[in-house]
Protein backbone atom coordinates (compact mmCIF):
# COMPACT_ATOMS: atom_id res chain seq x y z
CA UNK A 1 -9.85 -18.34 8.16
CA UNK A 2 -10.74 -19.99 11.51
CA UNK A 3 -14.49 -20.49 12.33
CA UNK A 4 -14.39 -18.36 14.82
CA UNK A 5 -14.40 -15.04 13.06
CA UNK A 6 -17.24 -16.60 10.61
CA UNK A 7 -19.60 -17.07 13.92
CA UNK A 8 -18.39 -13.69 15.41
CA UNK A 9 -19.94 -12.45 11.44
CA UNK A 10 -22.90 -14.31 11.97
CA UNK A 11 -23.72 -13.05 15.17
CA UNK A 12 -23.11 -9.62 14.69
CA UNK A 13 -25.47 -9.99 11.24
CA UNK A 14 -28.12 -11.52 13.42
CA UNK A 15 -28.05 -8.83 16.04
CA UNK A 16 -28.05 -6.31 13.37
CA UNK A 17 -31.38 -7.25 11.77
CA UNK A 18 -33.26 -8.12 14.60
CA UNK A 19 -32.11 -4.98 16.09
CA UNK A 20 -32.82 -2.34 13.76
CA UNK A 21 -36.30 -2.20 13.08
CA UNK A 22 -36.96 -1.35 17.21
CA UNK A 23 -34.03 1.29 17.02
CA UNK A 24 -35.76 3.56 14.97
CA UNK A 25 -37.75 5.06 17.41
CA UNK A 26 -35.51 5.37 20.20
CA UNK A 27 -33.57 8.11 21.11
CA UNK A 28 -29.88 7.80 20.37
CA UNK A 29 -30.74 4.49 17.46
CA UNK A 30 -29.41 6.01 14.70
CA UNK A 31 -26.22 6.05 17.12
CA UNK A 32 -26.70 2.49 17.76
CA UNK A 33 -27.55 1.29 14.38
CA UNK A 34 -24.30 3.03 13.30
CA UNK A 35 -22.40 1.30 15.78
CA UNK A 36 -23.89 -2.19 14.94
CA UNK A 37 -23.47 -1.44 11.11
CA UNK A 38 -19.86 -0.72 11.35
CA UNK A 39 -19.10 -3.65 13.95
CA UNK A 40 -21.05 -6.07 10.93
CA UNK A 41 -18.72 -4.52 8.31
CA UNK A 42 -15.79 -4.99 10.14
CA UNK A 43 -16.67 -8.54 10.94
CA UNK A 44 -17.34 -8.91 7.15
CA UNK A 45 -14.07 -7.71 6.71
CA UNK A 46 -12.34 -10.38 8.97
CA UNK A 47 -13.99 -13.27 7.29
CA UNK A 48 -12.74 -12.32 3.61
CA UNK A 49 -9.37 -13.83 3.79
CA UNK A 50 -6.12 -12.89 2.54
CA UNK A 51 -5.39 -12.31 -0.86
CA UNK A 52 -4.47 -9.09 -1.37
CA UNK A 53 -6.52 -7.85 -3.91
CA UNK A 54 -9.57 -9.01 -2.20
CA UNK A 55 -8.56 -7.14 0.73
CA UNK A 56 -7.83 -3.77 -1.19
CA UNK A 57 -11.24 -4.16 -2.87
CA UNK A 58 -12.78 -4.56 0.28
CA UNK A 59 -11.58 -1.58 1.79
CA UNK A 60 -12.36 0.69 -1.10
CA UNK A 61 -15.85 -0.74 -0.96
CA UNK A 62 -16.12 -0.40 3.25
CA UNK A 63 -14.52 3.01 4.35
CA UNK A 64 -16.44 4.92 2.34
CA UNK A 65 -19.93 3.88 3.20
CA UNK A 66 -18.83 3.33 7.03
CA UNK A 67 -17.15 6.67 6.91
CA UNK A 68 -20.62 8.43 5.23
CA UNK A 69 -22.69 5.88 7.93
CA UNK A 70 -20.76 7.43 11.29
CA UNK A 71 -20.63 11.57 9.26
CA UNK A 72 -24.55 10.87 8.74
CA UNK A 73 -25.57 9.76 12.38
CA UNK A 74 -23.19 12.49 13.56
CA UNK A 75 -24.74 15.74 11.74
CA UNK A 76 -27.04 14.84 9.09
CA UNK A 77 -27.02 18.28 7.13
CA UNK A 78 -23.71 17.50 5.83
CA UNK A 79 -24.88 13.94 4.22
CA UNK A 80 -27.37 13.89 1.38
CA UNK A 81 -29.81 10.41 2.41
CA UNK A 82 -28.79 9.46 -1.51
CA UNK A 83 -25.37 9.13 -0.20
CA UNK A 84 -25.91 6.68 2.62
């Protein structure tokens, strides 16, 4: 994996956590903490590497907590907080 996609990780992380403690009150940061959590998976994702299984484990452990992420900031009476 090239370096590159380990600093574009980093940087999202970084943003993420310094970012979500002042989102909570604003109108619209659950929107934006959605956004930044699914652009620090996806990054996550990137840096793994190849091997197949790896991959396929990855994905069974991302889509399902990005997909419950983006259904709770959308309408949260159909997510249960336990879930998320």
């Amino acid at each position: 994996m090239s370096q590159a996609s380990h600093l574009i990780f980093l940087v999202a992380l970084a943003v993420f956590i310094v970012t979500v403690p002042f989102l909570g009150a604003v109108a619209g940061g659950q929107l934006v903490n959605t956004v930044l959590f699914t652009l620090v998976m996806l990054s996550g994702f990137t840096v793994l590497g190849v091997r197949r299984g790896t991959l396929l484990l990855a994905m069974a452990l991302l889509v399902p907590g990005v997909v419950a992420s983006w259904i709770n900031s959308i309408d949260r009476s159909r997510c249960r907080p336990s879930y998320i």
